[in-house]
Protein backbone atom coordinates (compact mmCIF):
# COMPACT_ATOMS: atom_id res chain seq x y z
CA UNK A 1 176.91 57.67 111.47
CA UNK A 2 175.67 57.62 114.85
CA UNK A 3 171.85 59.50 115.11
CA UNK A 4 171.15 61.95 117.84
CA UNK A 5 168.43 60.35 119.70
CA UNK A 6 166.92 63.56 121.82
CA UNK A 7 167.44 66.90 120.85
CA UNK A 8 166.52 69.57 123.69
CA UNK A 9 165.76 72.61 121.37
CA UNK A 10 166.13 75.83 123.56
CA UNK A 11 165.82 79.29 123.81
CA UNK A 12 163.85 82.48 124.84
CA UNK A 13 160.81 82.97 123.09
CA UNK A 14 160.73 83.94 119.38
CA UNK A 15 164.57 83.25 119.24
CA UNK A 16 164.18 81.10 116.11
CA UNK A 17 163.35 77.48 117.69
CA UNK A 18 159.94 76.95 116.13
CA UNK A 19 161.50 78.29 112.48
CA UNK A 20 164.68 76.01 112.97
CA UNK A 21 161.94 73.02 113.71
CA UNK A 22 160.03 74.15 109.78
CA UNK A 23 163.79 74.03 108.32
CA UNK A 24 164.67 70.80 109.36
CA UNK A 25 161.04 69.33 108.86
CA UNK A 26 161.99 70.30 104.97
CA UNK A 27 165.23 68.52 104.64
CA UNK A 28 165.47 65.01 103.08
CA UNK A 29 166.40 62.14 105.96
CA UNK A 30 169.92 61.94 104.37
CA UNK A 31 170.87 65.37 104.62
CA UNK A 32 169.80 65.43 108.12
CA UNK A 33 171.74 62.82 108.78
CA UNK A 34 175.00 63.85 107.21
CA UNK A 35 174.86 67.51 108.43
CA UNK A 36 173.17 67.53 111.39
CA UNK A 37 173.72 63.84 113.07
CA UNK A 38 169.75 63.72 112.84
CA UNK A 39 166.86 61.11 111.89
CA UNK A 40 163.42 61.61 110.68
CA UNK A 41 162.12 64.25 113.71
CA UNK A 42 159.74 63.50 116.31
CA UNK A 43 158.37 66.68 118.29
CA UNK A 44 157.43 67.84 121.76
CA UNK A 45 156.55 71.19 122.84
CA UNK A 46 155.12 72.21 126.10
CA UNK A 47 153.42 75.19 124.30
CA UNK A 48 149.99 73.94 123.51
CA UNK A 49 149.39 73.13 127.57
CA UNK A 50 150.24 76.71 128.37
CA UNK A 51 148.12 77.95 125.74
CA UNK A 52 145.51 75.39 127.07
CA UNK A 53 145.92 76.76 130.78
CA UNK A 54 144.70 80.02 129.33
CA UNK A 55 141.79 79.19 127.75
CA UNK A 56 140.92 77.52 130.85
CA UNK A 57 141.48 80.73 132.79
CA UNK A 58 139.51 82.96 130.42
CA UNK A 59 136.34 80.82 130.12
CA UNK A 60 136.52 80.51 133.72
CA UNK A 61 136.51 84.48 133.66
CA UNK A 62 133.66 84.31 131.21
CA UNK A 63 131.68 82.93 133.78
CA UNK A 64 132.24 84.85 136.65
CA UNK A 65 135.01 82.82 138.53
CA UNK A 66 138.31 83.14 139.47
CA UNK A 67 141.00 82.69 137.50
CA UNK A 68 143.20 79.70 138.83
CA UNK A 69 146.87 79.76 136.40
CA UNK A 70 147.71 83.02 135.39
CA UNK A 71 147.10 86.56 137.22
CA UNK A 72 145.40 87.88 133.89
CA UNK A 73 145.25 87.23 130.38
CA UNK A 74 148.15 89.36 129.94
CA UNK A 75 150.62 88.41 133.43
CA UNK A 76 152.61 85.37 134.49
CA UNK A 77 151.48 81.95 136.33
CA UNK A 78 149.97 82.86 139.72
CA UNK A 79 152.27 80.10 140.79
CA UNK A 80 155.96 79.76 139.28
CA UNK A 81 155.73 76.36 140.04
CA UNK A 82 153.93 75.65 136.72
CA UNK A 83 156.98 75.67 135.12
CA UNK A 84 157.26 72.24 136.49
CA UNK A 85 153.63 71.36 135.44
CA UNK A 86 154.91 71.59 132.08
CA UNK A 87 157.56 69.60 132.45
CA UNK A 88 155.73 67.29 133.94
CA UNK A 89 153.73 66.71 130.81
CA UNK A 90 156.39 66.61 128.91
CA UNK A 91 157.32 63.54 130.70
CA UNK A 92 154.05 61.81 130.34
CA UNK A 93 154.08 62.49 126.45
CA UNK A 94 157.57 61.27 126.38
CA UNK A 95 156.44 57.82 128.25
CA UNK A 96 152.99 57.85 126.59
CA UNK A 97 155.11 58.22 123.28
CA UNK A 98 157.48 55.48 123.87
CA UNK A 99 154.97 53.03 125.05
CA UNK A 100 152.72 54.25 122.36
CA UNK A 101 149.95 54.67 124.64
CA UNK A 102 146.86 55.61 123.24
CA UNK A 103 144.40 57.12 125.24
CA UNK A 104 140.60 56.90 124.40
CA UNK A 105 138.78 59.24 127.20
CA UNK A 106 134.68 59.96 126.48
CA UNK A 107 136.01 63.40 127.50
CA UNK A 108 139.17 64.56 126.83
CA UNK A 109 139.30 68.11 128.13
CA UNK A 110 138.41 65.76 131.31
CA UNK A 111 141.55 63.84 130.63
CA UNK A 112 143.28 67.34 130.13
CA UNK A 113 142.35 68.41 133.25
CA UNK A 114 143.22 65.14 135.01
CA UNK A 115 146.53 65.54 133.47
CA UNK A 116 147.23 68.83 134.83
CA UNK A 117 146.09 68.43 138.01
CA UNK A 118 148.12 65.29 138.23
CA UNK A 119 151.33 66.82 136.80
CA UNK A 120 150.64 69.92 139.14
CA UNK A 121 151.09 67.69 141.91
CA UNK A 122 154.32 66.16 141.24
CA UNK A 123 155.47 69.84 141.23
CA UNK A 124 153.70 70.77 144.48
CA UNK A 125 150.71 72.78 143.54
CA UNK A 126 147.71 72.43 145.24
CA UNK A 127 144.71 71.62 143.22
CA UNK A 128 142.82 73.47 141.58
CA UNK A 129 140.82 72.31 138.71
CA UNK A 130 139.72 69.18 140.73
CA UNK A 131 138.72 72.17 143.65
CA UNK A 132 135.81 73.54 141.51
CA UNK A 133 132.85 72.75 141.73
CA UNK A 134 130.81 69.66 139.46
CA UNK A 135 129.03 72.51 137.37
CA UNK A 136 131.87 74.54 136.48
CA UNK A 137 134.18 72.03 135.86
CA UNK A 138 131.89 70.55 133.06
CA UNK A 139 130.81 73.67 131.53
CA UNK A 140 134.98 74.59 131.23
CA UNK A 141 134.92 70.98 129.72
CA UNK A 142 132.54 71.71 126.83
CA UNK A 143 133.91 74.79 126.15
CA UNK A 144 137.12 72.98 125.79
CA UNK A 145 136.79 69.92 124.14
CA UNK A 146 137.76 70.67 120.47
CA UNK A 147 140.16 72.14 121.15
CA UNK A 148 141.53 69.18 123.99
CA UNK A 149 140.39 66.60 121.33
CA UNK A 150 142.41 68.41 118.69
CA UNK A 151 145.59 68.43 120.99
CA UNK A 152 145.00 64.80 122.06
CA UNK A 153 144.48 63.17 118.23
CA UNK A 154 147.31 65.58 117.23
CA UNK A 155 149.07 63.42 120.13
CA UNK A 156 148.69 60.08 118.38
CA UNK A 157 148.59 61.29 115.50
CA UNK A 158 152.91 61.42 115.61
CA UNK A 159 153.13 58.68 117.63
CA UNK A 160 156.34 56.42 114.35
CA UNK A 161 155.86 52.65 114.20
CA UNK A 162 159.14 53.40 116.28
CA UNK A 163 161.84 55.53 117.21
CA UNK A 164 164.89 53.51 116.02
CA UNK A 165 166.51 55.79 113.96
CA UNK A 166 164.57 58.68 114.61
CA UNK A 167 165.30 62.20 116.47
CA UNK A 168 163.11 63.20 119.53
CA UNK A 169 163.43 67.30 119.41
CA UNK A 170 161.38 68.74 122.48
CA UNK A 171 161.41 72.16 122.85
CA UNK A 172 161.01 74.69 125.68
CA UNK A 173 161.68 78.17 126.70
CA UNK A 174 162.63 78.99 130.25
CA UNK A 175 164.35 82.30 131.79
CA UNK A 176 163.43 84.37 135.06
CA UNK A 177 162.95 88.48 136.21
CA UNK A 178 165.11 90.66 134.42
CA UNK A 179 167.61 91.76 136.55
CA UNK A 180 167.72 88.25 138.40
CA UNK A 181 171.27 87.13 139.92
CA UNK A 182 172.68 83.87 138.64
CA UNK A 183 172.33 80.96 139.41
CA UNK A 184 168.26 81.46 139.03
CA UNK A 185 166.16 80.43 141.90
CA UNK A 186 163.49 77.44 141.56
CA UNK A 187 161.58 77.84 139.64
CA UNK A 188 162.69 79.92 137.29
CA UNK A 189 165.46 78.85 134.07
CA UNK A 190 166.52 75.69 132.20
CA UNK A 191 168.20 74.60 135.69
CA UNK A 192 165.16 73.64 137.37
CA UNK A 193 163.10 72.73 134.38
CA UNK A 194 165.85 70.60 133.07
CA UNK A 195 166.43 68.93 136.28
CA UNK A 196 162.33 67.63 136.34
CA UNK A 197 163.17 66.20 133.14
CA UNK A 198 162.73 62.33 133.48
CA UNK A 199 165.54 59.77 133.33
CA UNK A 200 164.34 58.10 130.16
CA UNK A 201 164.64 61.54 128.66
CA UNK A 202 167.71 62.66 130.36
CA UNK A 203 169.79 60.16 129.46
CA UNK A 204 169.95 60.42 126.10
CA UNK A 205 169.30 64.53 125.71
CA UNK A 206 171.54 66.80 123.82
CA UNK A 207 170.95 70.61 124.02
CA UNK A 208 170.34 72.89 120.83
CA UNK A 209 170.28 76.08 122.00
CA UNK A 210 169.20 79.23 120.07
CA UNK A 211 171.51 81.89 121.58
CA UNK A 212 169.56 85.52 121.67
CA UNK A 213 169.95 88.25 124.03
CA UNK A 214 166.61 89.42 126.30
CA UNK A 215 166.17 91.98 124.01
CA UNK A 216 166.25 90.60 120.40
CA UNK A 217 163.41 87.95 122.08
CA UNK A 218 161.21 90.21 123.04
CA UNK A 219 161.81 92.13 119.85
CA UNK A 220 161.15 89.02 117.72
CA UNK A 221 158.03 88.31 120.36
CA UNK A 222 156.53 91.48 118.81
CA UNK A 223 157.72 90.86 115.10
CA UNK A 224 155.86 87.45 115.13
CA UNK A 225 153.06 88.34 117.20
CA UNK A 226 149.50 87.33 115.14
CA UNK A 227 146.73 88.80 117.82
CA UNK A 228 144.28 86.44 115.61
CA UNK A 229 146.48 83.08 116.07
CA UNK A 230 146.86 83.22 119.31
CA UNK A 231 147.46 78.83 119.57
CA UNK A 232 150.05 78.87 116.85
CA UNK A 233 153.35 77.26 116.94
CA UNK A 234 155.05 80.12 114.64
CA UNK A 235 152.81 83.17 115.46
CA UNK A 236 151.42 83.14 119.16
CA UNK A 237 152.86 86.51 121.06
CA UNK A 238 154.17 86.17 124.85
CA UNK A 239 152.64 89.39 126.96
CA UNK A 240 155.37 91.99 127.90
CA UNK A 241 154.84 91.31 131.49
CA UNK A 242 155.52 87.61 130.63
CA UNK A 243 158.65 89.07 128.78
CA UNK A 244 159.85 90.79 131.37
CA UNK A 245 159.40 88.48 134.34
CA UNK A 246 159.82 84.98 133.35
CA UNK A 247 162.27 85.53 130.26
CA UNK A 248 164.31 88.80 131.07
CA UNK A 249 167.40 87.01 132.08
CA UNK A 250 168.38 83.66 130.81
CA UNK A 251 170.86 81.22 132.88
CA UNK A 252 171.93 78.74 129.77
CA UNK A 253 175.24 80.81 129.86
CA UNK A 254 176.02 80.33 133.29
CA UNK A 255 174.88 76.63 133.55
CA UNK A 256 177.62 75.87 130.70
CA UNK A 257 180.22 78.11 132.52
CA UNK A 258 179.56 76.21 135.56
CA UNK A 259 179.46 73.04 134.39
CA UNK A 260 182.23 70.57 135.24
CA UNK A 261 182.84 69.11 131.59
CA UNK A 262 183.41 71.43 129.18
CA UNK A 263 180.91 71.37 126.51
CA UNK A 264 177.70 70.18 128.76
CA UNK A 265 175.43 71.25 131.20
CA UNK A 266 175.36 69.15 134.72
CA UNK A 267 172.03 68.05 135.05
CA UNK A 268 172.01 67.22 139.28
CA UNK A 269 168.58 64.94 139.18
CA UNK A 270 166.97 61.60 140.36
CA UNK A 271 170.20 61.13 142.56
CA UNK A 272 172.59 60.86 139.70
CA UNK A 273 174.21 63.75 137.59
CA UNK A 274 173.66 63.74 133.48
CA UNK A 275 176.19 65.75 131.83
CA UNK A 276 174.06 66.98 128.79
CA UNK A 277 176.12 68.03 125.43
CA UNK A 278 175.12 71.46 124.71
CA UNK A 279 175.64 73.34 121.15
CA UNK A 280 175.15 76.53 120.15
CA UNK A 281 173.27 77.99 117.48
CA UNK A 282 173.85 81.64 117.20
CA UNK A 283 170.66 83.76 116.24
CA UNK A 284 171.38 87.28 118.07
CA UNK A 285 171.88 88.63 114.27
CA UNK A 286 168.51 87.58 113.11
CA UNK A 287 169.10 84.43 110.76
CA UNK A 288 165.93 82.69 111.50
CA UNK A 289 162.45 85.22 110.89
CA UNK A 290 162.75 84.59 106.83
CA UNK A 291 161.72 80.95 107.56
CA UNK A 292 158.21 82.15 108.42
CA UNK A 293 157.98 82.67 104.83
CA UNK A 294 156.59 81.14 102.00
CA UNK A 295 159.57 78.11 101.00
CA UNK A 296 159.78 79.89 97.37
CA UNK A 297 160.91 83.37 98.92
CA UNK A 298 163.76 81.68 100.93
CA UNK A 299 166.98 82.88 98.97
CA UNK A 300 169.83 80.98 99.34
CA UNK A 301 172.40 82.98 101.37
CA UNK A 302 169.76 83.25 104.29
CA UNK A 303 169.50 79.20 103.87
CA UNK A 304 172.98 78.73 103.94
CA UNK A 305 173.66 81.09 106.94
CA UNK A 306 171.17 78.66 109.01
CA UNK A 307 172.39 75.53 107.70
CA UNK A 308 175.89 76.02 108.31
CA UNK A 309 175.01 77.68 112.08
CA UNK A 310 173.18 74.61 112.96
CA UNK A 311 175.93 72.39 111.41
CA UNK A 312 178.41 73.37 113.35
CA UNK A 313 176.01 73.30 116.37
CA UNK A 314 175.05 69.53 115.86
CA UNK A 315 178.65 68.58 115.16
CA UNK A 316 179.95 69.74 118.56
CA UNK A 317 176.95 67.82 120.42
CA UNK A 318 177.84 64.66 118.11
CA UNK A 319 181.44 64.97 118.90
CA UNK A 320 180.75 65.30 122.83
CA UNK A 321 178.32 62.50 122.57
């Protein structure tokens, strides 16, 4: 049976993607690989640099200066074009992953912020973090370096002896202003992000999207939303301004509507187009929040409801593949 190499898991926030990522994490290799076309799983997630980008803006509020990625603690990027930003790390960690590049920095909130700044300038920001001045930029560095350290062992940390039969699941959320017309404008929604995907990555990407409406996310949002956890995966909350702006409207629909091969999304990027199998997993009935749970509290209807939705999911991307 043929393995699913990369797995783009999408959706709005708190649609489900980080609970279907603990479900499958608990499955033995062979049922992954009869039911859902899967290997052993191998994660991305462009969450930790956002949350990273934050706690760079609020110690830089701490100590007087301006913040330089988000309006406020509580608002959207000051410039959309960090959506690419994130992408662009995402492409890094993909190469740095297949390479199995280890990096070994005396610093590495230093690296962090070489990073960004580097991947902020493939997506046409100015700089920033390299603007401020010597002083600032090294107290923001020891104010972040466990936490940069943490991200960047965490890094290596999942780096397999190799990928061969192995699943690569990276997962994002993308959307734009509610009320937005369709197609969304750069850059805003999967179209853009998905398009400063890399080659390596785009060639072999299928899509799992969690299907929500606007309004179940940011009803979930609030559900999951742990004030004191603010850097977790399963509990971190996404401000209603954030909500509102960058995930009121959500173009996966369209892009699959609009697509010339039934069953994809047509990825126009690096000169070439990638026609990406997309399946659906449908979550606007809530199927997913019991996963946050304790394993021994799951009961088996709500287990079977998710296995079977992601079943058939996986089985129309392995059939399109």
């Amino acid at each position: 049976m043929a393995i699913l190499e990369t797995v783009l898991l999408l959706a709005l926030p708190a649609s489900g993607k980080s609970e279907v990522r603990r479900y499958l994490s608990q499955l033995s290799p062979e049922e992954c690989a009869r039911d859902f076309h899967m290997g052993p799983t191998v994660q991305l997630d462009d969450f930790p640099y956002v949350h990273l980008m934050r706690r760079i803006d609020d110690e830089l509020e701490k100590g007087g200066a301006a913040r330089i990625f988000f309006h406020s603690s509580s608002r959207p990027f000051s410039d959309a074009r960090d959506w690419g930003t994130l992408i662009e790390l995402v492409n890094e960690d993909h190469a740095d992953l297949v390479a199995r590049r280890v990096a070994t920095p005396r610093s590495a909130a230093a690296l962090l912020f070489d990073r960004v700044e580097a991947a902020a300038a493939k997506a046409g920001v100015p700089a920033r973090l390299s603007a401020l001045d010597g002083a600032t930029r090294d107290r923001l560095a020891d104010a972040l370096e466990a936490e940069a350290r943490a991200l960047l062992d965490e890094k290596h940390a999942a780096y397999p002896d190799t990928l061969s039969g192995r699943t690569l699941v990276i997962e994002f959320a993308r959307g734009g202003p509610q009320g937005s017309s369709l197609p969304l404008a750069a850059p805003y929604g999967y179209g853009y992000s998905l398009a400063q995907l890399s080659p390596a990555i785009l060639e072999r990407a299928s899509i799992l999207y969690v299907w929500v409406t606007p309004e179940e996310s940011r009803r979930k949002n609030e559900a999951r939303t742990d004030p004191n956890d603010p850097g977790s995966i399963l509990h971190h909350g996404v401000p209603i301004e954030v909500m509102l702006n960058d995930y009121g409207t959500d173009d996966m629909t369209w892009l699959e509507e609009h697509s010339d091969r039934p069953g994809t999304v047509a990825v126009a990027a690096h000169g070439r187009t990638f026609h990406v199998p997309v399946g659906r997993f449908d979550n606007r009935v809530d199927k997913t929040s019991f996963l946050r749970n304790d394993r021994a509290a799951w009961r088996p209807d709500e287990v079977r409801a998710v296995h079977e939705g992601l079943r058939g999911a996986l089985d129309r991307i392995a059939a399109a593949r």
